[in-house]
Protein backbone atom coordinates (compact mmCIF):
# COMPACT_ATOMS: atom_id res chain seq x y z
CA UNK A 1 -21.46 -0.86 -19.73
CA UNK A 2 -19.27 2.07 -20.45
CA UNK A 3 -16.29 2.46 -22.81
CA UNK A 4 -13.45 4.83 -22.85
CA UNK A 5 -12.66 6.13 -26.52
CA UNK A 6 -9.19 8.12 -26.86
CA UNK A 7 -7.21 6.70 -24.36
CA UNK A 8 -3.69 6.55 -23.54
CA UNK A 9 -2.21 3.37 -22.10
CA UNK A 10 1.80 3.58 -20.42
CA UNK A 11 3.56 0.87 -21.70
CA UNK A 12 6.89 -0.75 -20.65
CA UNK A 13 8.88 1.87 -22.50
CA UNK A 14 8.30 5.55 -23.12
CA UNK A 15 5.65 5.34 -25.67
CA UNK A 16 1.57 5.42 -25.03
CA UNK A 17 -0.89 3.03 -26.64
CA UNK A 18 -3.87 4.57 -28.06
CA UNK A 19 -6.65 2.06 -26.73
CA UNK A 20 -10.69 1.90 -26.45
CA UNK A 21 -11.45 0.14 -22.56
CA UNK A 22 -14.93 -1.41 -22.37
CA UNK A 23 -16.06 -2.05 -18.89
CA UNK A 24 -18.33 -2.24 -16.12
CA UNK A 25 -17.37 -2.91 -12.49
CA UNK A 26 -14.20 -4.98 -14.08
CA UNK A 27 -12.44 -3.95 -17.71
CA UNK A 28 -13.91 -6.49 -20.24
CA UNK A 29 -11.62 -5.35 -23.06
CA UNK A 30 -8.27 -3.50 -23.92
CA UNK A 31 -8.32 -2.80 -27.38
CA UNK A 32 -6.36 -0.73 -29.79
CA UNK A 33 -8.61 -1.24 -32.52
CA UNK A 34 -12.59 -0.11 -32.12
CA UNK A 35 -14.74 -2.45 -29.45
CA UNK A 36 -18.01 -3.19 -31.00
CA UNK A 37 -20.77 -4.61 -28.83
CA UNK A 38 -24.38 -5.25 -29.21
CA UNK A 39 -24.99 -3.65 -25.26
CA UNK A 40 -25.61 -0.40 -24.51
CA UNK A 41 -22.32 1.55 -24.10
CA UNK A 42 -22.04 4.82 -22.84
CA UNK A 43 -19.10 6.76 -24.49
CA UNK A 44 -16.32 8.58 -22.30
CA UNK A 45 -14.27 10.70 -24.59
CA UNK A 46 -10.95 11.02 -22.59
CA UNK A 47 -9.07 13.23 -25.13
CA UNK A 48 -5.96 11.63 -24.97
CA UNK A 49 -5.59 11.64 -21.08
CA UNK A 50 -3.75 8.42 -19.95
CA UNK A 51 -5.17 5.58 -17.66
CA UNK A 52 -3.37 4.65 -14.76
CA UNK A 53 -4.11 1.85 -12.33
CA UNK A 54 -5.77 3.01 -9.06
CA UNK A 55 -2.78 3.31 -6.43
CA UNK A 56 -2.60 0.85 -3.43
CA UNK A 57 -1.69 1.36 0.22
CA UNK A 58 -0.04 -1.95 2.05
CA UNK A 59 -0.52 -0.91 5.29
CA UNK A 60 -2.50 2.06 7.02
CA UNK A 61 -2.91 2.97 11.13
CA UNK A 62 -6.26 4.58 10.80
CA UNK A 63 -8.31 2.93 12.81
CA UNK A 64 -8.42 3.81 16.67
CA UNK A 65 -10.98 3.58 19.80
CA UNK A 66 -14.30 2.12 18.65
CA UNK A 67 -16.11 5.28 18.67
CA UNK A 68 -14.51 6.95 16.30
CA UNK A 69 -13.80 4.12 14.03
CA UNK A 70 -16.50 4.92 11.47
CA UNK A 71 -15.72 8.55 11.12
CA UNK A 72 -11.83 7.68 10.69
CA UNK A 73 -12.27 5.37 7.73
CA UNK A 74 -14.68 8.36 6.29
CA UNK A 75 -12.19 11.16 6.35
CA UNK A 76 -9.01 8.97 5.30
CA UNK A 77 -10.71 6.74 2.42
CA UNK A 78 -12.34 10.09 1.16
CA UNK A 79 -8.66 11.75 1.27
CA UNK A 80 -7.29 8.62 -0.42
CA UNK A 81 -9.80 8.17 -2.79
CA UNK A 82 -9.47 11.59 -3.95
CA UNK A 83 -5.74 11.02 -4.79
CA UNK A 84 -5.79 8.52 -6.56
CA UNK A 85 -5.20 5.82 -4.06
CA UNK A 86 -8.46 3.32 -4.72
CA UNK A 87 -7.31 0.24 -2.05
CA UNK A 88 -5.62 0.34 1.26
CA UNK A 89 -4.78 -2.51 3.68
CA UNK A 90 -5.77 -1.63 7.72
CA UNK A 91 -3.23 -3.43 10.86
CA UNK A 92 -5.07 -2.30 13.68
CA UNK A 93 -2.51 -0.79 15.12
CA UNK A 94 -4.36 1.48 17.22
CA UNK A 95 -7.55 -0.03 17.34
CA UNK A 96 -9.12 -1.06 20.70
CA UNK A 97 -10.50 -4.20 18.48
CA UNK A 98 -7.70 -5.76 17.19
CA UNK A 99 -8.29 -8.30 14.92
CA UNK A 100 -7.55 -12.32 16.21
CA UNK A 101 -10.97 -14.23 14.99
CA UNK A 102 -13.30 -14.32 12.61
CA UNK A 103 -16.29 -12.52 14.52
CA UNK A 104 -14.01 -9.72 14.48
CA UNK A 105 -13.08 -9.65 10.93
CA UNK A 106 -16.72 -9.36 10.38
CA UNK A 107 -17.12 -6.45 12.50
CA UNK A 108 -14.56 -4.56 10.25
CA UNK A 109 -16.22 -5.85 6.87
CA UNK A 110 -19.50 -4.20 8.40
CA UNK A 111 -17.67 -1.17 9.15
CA UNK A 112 -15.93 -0.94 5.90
CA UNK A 113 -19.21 -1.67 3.69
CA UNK A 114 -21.34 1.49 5.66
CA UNK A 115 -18.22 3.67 5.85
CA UNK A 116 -15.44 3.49 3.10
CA UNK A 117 -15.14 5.44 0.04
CA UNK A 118 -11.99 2.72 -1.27
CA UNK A 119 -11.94 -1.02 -1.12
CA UNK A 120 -10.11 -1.90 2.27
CA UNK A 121 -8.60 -5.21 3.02
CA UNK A 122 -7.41 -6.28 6.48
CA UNK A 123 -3.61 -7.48 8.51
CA UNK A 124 -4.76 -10.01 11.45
CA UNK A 125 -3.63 -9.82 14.51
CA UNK A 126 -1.99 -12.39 16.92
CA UNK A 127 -3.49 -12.97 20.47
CA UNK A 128 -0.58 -14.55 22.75
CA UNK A 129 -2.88 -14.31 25.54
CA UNK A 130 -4.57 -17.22 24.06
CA UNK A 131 -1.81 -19.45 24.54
CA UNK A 132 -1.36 -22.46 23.17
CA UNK A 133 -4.29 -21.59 20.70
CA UNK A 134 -2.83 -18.12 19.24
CA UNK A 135 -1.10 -19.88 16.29
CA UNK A 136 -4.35 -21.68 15.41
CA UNK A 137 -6.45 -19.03 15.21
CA UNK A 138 -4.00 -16.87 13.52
CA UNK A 139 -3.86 -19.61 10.91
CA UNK A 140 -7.55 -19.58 10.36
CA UNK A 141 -7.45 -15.72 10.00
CA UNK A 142 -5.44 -16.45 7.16
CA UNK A 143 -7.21 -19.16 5.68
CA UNK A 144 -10.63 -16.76 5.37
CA UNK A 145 -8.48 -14.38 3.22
CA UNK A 146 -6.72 -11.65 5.48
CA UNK A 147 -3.60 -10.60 3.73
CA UNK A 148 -1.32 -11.17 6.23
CA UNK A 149 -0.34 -11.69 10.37
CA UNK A 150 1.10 -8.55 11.75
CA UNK A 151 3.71 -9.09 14.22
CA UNK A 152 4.97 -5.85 16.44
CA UNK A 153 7.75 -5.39 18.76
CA UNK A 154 7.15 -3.65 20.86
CA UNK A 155 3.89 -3.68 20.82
CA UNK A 156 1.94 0.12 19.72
CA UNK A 157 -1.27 -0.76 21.31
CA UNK A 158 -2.16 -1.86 24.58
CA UNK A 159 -4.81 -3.93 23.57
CA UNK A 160 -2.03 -6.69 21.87
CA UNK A 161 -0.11 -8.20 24.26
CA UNK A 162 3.81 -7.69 23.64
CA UNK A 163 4.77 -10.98 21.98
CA UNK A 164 8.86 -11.82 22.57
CA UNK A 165 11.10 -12.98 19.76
CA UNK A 166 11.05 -16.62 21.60
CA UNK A 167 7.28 -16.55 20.98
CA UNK A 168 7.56 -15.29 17.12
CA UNK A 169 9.88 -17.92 16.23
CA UNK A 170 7.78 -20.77 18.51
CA UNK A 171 4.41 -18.94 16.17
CA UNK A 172 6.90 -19.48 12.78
CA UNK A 173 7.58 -23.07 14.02
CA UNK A 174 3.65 -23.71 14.48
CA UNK A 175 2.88 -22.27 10.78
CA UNK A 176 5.86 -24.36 9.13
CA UNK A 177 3.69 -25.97 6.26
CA UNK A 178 1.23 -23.13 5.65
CA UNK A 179 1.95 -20.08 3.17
CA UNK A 180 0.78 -17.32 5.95
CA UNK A 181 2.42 -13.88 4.93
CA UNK A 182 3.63 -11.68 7.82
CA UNK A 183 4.70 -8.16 8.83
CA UNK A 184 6.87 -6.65 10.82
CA UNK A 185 7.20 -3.33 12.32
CA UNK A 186 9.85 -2.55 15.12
CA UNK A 187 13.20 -3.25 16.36
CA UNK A 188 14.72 -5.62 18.98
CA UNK A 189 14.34 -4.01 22.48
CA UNK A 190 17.26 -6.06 23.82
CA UNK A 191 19.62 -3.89 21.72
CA UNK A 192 17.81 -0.85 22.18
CA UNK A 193 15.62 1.00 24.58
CA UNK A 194 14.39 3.17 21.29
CA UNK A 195 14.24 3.22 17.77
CA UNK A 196 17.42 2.61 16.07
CA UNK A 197 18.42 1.34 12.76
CA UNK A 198 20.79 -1.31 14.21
CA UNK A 199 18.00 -2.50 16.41
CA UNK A 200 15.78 -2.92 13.70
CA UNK A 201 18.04 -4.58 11.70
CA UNK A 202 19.27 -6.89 14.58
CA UNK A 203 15.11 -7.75 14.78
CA UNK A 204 15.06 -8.20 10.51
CA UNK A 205 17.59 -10.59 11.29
CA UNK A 206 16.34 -12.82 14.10
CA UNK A 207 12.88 -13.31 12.13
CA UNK A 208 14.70 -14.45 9.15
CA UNK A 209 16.10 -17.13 11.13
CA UNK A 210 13.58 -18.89 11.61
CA UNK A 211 10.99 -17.48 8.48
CA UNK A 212 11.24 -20.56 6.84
CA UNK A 213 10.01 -19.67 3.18
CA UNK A 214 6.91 -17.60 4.67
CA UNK A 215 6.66 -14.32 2.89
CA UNK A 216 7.32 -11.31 5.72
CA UNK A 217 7.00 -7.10 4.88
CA UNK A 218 9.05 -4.78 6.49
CA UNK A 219 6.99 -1.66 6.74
CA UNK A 220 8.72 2.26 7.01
CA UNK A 221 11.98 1.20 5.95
CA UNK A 222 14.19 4.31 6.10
CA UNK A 223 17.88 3.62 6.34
CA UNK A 224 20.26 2.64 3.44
CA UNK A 225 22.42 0.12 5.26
CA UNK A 226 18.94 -1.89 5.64
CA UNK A 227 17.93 -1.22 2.21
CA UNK A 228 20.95 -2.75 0.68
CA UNK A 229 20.55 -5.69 3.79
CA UNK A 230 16.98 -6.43 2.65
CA UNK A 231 17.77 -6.77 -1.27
CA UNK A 232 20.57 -8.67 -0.50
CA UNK A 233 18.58 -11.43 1.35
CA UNK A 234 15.52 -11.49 -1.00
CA UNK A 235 17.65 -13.93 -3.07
CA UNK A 236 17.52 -16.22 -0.61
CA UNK A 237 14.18 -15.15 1.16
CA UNK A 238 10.74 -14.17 0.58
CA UNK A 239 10.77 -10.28 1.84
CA UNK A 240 9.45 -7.08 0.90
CA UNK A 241 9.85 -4.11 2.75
CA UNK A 242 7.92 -0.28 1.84
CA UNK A 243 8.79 3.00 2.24
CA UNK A 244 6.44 5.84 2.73
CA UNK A 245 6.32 9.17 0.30
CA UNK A 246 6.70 11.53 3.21
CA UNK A 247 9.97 9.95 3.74
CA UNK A 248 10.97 10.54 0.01
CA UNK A 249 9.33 13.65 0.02
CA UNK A 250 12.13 15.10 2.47
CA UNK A 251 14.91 13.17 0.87
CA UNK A 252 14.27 15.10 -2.84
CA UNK A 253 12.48 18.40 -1.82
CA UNK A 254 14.03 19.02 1.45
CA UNK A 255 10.91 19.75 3.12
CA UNK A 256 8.98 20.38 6.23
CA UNK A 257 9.34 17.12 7.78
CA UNK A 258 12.33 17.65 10.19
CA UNK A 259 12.95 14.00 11.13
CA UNK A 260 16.48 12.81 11.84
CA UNK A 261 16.06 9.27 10.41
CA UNK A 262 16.44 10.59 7.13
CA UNK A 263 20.28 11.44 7.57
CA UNK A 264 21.50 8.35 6.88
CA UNK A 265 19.68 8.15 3.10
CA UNK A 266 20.83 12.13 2.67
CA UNK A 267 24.02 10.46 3.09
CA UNK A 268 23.64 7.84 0.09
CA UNK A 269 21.86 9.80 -2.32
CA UNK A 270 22.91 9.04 -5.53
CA UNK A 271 22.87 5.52 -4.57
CA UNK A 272 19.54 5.33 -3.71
CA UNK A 273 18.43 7.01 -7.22
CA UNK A 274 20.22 4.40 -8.60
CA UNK A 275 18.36 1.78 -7.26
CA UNK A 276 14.76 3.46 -7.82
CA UNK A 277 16.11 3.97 -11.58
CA UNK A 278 17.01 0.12 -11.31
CA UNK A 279 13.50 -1.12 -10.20
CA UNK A 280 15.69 -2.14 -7.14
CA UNK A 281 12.73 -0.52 -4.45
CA UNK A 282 9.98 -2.61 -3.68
CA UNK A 283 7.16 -0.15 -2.95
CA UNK A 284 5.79 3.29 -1.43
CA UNK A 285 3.14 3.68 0.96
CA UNK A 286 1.12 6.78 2.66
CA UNK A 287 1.95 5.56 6.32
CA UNK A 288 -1.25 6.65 7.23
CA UNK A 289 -2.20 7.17 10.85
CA UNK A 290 -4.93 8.13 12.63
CA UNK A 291 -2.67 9.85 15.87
CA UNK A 292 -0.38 11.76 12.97
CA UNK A 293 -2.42 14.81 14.18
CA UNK A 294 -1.65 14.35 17.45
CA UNK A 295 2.19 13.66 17.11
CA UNK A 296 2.55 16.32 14.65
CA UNK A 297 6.67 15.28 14.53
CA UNK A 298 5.96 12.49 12.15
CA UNK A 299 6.98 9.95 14.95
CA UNK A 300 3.14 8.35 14.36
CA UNK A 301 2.76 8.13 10.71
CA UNK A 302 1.05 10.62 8.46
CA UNK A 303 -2.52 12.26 8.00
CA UNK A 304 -5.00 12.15 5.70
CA UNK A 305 -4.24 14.80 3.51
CA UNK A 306 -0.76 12.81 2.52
CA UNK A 307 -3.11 10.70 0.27
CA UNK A 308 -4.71 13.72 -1.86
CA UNK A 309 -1.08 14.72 -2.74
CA UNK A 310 1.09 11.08 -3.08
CA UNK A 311 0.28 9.52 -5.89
CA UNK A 312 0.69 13.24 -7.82
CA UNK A 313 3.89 13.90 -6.18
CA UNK A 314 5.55 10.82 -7.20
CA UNK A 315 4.54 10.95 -11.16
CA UNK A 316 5.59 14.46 -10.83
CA UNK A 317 8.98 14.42 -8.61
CA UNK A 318 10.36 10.63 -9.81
CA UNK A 319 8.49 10.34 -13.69
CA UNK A 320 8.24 14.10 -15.17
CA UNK A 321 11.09 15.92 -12.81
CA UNK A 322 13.80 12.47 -12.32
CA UNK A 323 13.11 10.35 -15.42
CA UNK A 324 12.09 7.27 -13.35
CA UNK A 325 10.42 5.16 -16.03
CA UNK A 326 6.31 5.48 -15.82
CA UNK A 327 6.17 2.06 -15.72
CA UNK A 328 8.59 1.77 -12.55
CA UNK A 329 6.68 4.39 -10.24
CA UNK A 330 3.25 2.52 -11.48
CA UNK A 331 5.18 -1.08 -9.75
CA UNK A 332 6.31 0.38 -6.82
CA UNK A 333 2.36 2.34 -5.64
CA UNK A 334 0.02 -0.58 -7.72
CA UNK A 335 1.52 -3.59 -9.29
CA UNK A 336 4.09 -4.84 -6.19
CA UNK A 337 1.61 -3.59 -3.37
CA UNK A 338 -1.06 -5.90 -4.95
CA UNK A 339 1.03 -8.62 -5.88
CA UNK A 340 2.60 -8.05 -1.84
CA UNK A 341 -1.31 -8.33 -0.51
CA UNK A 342 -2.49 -11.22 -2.58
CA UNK A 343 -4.44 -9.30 -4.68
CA UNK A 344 -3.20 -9.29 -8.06
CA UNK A 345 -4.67 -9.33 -11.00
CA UNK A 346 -7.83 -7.93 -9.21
CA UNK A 347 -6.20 -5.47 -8.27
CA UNK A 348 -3.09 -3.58 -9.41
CA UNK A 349 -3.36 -3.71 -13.16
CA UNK A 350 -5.09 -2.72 -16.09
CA UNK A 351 -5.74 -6.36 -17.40
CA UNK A 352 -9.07 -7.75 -18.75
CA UNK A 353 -10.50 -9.23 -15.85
CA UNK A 354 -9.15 -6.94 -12.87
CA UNK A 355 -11.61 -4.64 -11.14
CA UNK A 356 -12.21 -1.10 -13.41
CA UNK A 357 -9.69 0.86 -10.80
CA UNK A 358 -8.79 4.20 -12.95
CA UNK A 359 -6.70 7.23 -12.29
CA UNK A 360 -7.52 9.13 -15.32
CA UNK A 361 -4.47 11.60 -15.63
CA UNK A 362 -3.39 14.65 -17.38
CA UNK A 363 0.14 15.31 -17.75
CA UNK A 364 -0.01 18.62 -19.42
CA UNK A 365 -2.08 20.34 -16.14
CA UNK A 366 -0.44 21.08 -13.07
CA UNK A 367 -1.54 21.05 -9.66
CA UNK A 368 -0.92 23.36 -6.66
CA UNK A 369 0.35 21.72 -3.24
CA UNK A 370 0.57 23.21 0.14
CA UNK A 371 0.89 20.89 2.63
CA UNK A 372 3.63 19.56 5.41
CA UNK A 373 6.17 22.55 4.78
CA UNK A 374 6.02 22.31 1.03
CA UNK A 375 4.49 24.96 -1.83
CA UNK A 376 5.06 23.67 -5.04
CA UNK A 377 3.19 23.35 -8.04
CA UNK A 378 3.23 19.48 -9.30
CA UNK A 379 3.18 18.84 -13.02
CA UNK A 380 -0.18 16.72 -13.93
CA UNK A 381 -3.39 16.50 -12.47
CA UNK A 382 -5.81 13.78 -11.59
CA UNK A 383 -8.81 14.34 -13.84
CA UNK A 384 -10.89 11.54 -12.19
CA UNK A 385 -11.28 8.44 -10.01
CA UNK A 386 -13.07 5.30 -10.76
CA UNK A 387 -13.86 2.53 -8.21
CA UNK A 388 -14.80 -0.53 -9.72
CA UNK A 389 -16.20 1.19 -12.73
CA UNK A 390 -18.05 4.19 -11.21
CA UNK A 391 -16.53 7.62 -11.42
CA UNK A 392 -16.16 9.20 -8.17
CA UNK A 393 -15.87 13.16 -8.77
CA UNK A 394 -18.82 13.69 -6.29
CA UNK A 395 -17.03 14.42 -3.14
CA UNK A 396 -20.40 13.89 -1.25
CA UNK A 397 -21.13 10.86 -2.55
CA UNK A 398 -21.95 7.80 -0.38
CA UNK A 399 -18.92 5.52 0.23
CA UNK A 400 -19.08 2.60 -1.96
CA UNK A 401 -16.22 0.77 -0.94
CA UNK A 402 -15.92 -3.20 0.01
CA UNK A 403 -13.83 -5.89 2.20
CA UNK A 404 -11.14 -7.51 0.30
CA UNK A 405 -10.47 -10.88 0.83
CA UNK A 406 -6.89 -12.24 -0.31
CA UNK A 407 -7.65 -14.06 -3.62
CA UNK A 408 -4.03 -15.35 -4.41
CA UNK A 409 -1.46 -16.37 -3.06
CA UNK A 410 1.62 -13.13 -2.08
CA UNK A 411 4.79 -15.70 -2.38
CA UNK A 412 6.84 -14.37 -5.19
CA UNK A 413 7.17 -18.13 -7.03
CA UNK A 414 3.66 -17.82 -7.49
CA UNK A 415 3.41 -14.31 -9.58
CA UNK A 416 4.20 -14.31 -13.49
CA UNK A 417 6.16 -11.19 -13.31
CA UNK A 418 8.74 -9.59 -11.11
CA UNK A 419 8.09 -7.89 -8.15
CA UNK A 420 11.43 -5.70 -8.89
């Protein structure tokens, strides 16, 4: 058992709470008065530094061809881990094993338990080549706790057959009673021959047709007119959508990342500021993505190193720099991912109960970054990482990370707080 003596807690305003935590693998007790045990305790005097949650990731590309599956989840969990960012959810998006039964989902556990240094859990896949039986076994895939069914069009990996919107909507039809959560990443090739915002909208649009009251994620959501599309319809539908950091990045430093699809948000500014002040953005993710190296444009996600800098950059650029309430940037990287993944309160909190996932943070240090274009010094610095209780400043030590089955359910009726 340890116990953490001097702590600082954020709270919903601007003010700190002076607290003593007393946990092991989970946090047994939250206390602003002394804890007083009759176990062994060992004493971590944190001098004031405040405890955040561990940061979580709702969707990563990291995995690829079989081979080099193991050393993948090494270098990006270890890069993750390191900033701050203690569980990530894989899609296979890549990966020559995609995941559409349950022999496969224990191939990834096994890979996950001997390789990663964060807890991982996992995005099915659907097989349409296993017509009529597709929507079955997606269904049991979510029954035996994957987070979600991740639907593409068009498809990013040769090894999942394209699926068309007929067959989405006949798969939506086939889940109408269940709860199954879904993604979605792409954009209606009937519109477009490429990426456009319009064609991704047009796609939003046609799922939502037939979604029922399933929950469904829009991943790398870039474009304002969408934005404001997407909040306007969560009244009446269970969606979430995510945005990734290097995307933000660009927007408020003006950095390296030279991608067009960030002129129509330079465009609406202030209104977008306005929203994040509002709690009116759902979450942030790394976009992380094993070819990123490869496409070095952007166009395939982002590398590792992203996750040593994100968490930083956004207490830094939105809390210290923009005056985004704490609390607000701590929803949009822990609380909503977690609560999005079916997850919470394991995960995504500092609650009695959830698993002993600590950024312990200084906001008096500063940190250098150079990286994608930018050199900047960041205001605060990570002091440490726990993982279920264990404090992982060794960056040589063995990966300790597990498989994460869903443990609740991700529709918004059935969380206590708001997702916004």
């Amino acid at each position: 058992m340890k116990k953490f003596i001097n702590a600082s807690l954020p709270t919903s305003s601007t003010a700190f709470r002076k607290v003593e935590i007393l946990f092991d693998d989970k946090i047994r007790k939250i206390s602003t008065d002394e804890i007083v045990t009759e176990e062994p305790v060992e004493l971590i005097d944190l001098e004031g530094a405040l405890v955040l949650p561990g940061a979580i990731d709702t969707h990563t590309h990291i995995l690829g061809d079989s081979a080099s599956q193991a050393k993948q989840i090494q270098s990006f969990t270890k890069a993750a881990l390191s900033g701050g960012w203690t569980t990530i959810a894989e899609m296979s998006f890549h990966s020559d094993r995609p995941i559409f039964n349950l022999q496969d989902v224990q191939s990834f556990k096994d890979l996950v338990e001997a390789n990663s240094h964060v807890d991982m859990a996992l995005w099915g896949n659907v097989n349409i080549a296993d017509y009529p039986y597709h929507a079955e076994a997606a269904q049991l895939l979510w029954t035996k706790g994957v987070v979600g069914i991740a639907l593409f069009s068009p498809s990013p990996n040769p090894h999942l057959q394209e699926m068309s919107f007929d067959e989405i909507m006949d798969l939506f039809m086939d889940i109408y009673e269940s709860d199954t959560a879904f993604s979605f990443e792409g954009y209606n090739t009937e519109l477009s021959k490429k990426f456009s915002y319009a064609a991704q909208r047009d796609a939003i649009k046609k799922l939502l047709r037939r979604m029922q009251e399933n929950p469904i994620h829009i991943p790398k959501v870039s474009c304002w007119e969408t934005i404001e599309f997407i909040n306007t319809i969560s009244k009446r539908s269970d969606i979430s959508f995510s945005m990734s950091i290097r995307d933000l990045m660009d927007l408020l430093d003006g950095g390296g990342n030279k991608q067009t699809r960030l002129l129509d948000l330079v465009e609406h500014q202030i209104e977008f500021m306005d929203l994040l002040k509002t709690n009116k953005i759902y979450m942030f993710g790394n976009d992380l993505d094993s070819l990123a190296d490869a496409k070095s444009d952007g166009s395939a996600g982002n590398p590792a190193k992203l996750a040593q800098y994100s968490y930083l950059w956004m207490l830094s650029e939105l809390w210290k720099a923009r005056k985004i309430p704490l609390a607000t940037c701590l929803k949009m990287i822990s609380e909503n991912p977690a609560k999005r993944l079916g997850l919470y309160p394991q995960k995504g909190c500092l609650e009695a109960g959830s698993d002993a996932d600590f950024v312990i943070y200084d906001p008096e240090a500063v940190t250098p970054m150079k990286a994608f274009g930018y050199e900047k010094t960041l205001t605060g610095a990570i002091r440490e990482v726990y993982l279920r209780g264990q404090a992982m400043g060794n960056t040589n030590s063995k990966p300790t990370g597990v498989y994460l089955s869903r443990q609740t359910n991700p529709k918004r009726r059935y969380n206590k707080t708001s997702w916004i």
